[in-house]
Protein backbone atom coordinates (compact mmCIF):
# COMPACT_ATOMS: atom_id res chain seq x y z
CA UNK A 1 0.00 0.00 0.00
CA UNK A 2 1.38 3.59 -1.42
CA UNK A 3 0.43 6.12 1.20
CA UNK A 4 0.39 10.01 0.14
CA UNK A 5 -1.06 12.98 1.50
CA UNK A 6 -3.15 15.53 0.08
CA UNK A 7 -1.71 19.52 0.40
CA UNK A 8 -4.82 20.26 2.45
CA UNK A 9 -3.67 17.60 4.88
CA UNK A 10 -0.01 18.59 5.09
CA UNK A 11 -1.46 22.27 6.15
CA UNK A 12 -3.24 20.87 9.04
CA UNK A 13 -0.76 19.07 10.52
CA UNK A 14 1.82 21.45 10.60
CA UNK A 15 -0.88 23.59 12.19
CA UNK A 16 -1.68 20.85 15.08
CA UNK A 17 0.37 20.49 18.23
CA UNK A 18 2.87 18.97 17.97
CA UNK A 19 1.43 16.17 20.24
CA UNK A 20 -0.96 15.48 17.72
CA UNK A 21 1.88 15.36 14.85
CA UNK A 22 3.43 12.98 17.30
CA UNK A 23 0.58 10.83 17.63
CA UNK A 24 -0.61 10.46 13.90
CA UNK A 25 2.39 9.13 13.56
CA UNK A 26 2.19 6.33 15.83
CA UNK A 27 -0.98 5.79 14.75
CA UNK A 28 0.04 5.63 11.09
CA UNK A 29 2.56 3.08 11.73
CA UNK A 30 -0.41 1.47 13.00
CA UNK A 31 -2.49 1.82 10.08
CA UNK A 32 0.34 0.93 7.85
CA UNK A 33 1.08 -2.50 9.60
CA UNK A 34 -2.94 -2.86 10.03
CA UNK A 35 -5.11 -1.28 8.98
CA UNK A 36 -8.24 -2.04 11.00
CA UNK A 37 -6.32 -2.25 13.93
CA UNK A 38 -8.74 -1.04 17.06
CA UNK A 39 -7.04 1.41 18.56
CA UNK A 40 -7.61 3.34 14.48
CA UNK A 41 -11.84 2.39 14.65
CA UNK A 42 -10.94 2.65 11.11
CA UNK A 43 -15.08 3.23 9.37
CA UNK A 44 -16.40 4.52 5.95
CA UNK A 45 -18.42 7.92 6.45
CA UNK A 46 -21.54 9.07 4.50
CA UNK A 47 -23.44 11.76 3.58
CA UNK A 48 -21.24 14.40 2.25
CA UNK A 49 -18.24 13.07 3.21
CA UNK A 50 -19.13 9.78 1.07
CA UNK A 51 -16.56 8.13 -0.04
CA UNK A 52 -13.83 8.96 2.51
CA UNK A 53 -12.26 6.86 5.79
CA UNK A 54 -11.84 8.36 8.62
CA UNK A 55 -8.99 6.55 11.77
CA UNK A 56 -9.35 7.70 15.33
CA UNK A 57 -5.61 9.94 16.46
CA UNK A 58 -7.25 10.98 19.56
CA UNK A 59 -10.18 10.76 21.61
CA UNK A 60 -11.18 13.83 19.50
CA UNK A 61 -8.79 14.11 16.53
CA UNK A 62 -9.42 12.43 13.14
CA UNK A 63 -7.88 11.81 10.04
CA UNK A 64 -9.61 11.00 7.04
CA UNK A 65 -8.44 9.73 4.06
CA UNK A 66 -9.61 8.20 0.48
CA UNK A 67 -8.41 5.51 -2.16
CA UNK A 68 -6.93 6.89 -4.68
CA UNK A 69 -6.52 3.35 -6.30
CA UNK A 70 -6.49 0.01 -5.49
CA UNK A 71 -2.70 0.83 -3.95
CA UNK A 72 -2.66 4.09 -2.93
CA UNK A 73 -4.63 6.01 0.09
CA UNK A 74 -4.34 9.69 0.39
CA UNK A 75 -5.16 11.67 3.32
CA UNK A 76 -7.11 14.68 3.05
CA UNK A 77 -7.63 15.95 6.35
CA UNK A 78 -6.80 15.79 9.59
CA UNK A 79 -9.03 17.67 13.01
CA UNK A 80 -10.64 17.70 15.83
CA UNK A 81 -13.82 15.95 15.58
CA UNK A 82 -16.09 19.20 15.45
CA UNK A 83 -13.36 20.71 12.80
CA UNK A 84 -14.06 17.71 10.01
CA UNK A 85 -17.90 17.18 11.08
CA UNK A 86 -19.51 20.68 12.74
């Protein structure tokens, strides 16, 4: 699996704390070695957002992210809950 990430993604996460940063990355290694892995309550959204993943970084932070193709994922955003979804 190619992973990439979409220039509206790399803008918010040089914008969140640097704790955040910190944990998407452990929680992309995660995704990366499994990608349904519980901690990531990796689930398919709907409505407008249709289409898209979205993996758990925090209790409140989210990143969500799309196939591009059969081997690639890109990530498109990444945001507190009410950020992405309010």
């Amino acid at each position: 699996m190619r992973i990439d990430f979409h220039r509206t993604f790399k803008k918010q996460y040089k914008r969140a704390p640097a704790k955040i940063r910190e944990q998407f990355n452990e929680r992309l290694q995660l995704f990366e070695d499994n990608p349904f892995h519980p901690l990531l309550v990796n689930h398919a959204l709907g409505g407008d957002r249709l289409g898209k993943w979205s993996i758990n970084i925090t209790g409140n932070w989210r990143a969500l992210y799309e196939f591009q193709n059969a081997e690639t994922i890109i990530f498109a955003e990444i945001g507190t809950h009410p950020q992405l979804y309010g």
